[in-house]
C-alpha atoms as a PDB file:
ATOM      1  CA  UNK A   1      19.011 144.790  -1.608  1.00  0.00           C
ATOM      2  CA  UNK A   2      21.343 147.257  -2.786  1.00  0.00           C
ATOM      3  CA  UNK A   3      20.865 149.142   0.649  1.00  0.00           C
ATOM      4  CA  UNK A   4      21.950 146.071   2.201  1.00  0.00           C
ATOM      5  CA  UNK A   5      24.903 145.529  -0.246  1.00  0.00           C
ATOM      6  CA  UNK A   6      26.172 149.177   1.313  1.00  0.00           C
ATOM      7  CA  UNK A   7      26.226 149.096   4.158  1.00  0.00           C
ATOM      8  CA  UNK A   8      28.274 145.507   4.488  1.00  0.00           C
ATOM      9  CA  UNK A   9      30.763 147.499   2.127  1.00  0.00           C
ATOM     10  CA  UNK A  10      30.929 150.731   4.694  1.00  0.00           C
ATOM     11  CA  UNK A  11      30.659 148.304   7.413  1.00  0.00           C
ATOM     12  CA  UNK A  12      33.829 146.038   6.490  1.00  0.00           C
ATOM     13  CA  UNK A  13      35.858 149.236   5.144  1.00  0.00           C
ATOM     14  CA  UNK A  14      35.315 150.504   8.959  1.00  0.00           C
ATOM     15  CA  UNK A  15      36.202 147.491  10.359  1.00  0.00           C
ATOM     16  CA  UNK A  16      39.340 147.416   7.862  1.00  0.00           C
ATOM     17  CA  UNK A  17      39.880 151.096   8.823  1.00  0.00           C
ATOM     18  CA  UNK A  18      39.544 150.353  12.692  1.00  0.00           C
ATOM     19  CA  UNK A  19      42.141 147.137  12.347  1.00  0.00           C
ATOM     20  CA  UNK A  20      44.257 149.411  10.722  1.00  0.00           C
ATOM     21  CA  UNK A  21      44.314 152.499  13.264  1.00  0.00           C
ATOM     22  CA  UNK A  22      44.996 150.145  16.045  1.00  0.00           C
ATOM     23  CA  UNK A  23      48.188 148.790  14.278  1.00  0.00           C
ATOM     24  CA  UNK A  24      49.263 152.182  14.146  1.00  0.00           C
ATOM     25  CA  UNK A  25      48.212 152.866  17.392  1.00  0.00           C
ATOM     26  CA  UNK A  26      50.881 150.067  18.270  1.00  0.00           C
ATOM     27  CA  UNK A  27      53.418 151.123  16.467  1.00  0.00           C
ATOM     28  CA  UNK A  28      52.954 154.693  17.998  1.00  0.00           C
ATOM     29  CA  UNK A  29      53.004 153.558  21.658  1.00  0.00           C
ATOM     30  CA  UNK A  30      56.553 150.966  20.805  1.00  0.00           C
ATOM     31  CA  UNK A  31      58.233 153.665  18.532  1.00  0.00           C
ATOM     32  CA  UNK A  32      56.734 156.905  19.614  1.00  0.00           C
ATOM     33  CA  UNK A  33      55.474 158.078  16.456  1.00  0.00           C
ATOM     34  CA  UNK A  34      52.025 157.847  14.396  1.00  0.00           C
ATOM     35  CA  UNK A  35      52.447 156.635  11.174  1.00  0.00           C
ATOM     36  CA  UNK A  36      49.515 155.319   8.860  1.00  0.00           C
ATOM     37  CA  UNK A  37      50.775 154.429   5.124  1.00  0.00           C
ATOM     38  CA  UNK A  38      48.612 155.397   2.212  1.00  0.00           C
ATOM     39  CA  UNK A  39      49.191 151.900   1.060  1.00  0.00           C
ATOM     40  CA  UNK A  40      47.436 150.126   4.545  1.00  0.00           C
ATOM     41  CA  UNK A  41      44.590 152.741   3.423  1.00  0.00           C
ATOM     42  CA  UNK A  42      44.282 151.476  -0.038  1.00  0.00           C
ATOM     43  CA  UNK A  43      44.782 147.917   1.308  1.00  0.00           C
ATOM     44  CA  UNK A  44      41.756 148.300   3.626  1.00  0.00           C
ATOM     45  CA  UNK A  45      39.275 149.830   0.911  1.00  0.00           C
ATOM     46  CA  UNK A  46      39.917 146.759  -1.369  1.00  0.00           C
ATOM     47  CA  UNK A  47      39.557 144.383   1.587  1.00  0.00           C
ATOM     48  CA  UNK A  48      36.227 146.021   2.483  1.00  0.00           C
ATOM     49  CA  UNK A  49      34.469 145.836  -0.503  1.00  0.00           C
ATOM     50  CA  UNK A  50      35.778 141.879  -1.186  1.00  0.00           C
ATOM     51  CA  UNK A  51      34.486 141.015   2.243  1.00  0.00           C
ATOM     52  CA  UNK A  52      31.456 143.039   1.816  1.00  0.00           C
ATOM     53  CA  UNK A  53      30.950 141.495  -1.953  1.00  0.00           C
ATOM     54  CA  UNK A  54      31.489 138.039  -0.471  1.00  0.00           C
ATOM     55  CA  UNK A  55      28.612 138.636   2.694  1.00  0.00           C
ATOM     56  CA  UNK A  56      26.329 140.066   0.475  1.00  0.00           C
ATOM     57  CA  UNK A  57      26.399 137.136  -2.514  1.00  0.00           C
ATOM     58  CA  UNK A  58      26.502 134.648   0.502  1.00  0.00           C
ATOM     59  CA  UNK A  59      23.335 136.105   1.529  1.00  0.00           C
ATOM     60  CA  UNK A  60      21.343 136.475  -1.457  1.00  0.00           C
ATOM     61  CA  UNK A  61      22.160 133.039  -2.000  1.00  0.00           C
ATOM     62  CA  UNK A  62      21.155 131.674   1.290  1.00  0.00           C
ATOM     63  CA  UNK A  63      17.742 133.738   0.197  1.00  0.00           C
ATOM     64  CA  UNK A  64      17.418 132.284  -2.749  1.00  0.00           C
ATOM     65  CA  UNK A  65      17.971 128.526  -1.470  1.00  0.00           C
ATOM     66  CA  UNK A  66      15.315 129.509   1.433  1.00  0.00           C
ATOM     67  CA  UNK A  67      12.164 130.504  -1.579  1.00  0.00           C
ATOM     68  CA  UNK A  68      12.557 127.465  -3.518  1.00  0.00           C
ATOM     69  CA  UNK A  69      12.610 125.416  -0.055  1.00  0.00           C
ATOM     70  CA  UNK A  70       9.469 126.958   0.579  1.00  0.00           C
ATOM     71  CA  UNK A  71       7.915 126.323  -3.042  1.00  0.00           C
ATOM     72  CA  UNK A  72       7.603 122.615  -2.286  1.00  0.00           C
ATOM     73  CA  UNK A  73       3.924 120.713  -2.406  1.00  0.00           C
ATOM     74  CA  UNK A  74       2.450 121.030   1.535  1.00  0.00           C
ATOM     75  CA  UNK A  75       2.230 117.779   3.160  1.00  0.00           C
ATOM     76  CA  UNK A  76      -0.755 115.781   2.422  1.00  0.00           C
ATOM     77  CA  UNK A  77      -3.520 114.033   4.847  1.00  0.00           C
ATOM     78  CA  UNK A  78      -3.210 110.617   5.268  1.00  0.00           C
ATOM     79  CA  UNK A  79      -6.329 109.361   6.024  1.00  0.00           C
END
């Protein structure tokens, strides 16, 4: 599980990352210059790892809801 717990962290820091470049990529094509503040980098670290904490306890939970759903007496026969 930890794998998993990873790679939603990389995966939402990208995504973070990628909102981020194409803000700058904005601001570059209105003003004319490429700017990227250390704080928007910070900003999108913390952001990933929240989102990825939240995806990841969402899911373990949905896993542990699904084996004691599954734990429950079978159906009998009614004959």
């Amino acid at each position: 599980m930890i794998i998993y717990f990873n790679l939603f962290m990389f995966f939402r820091i990208l995504v973070c990352f990628f909102l981020g470049a194409v803000a700058s990529l904005y601001i570059y094509i209105t003003k004319g210059y490429f700017y990227i503040p250390l704080g928007q980098i910070k900003r999108a670290i913390v952001f990933g790892c929240v989102a990825g904490s939240t995806i990841t306890l969402y899911a373990l939970v949905v896993n542990v809801i699904d084996k004691f759903s599954t734990k429950k007496s079978p159906p009998t026969n009614p004959e």
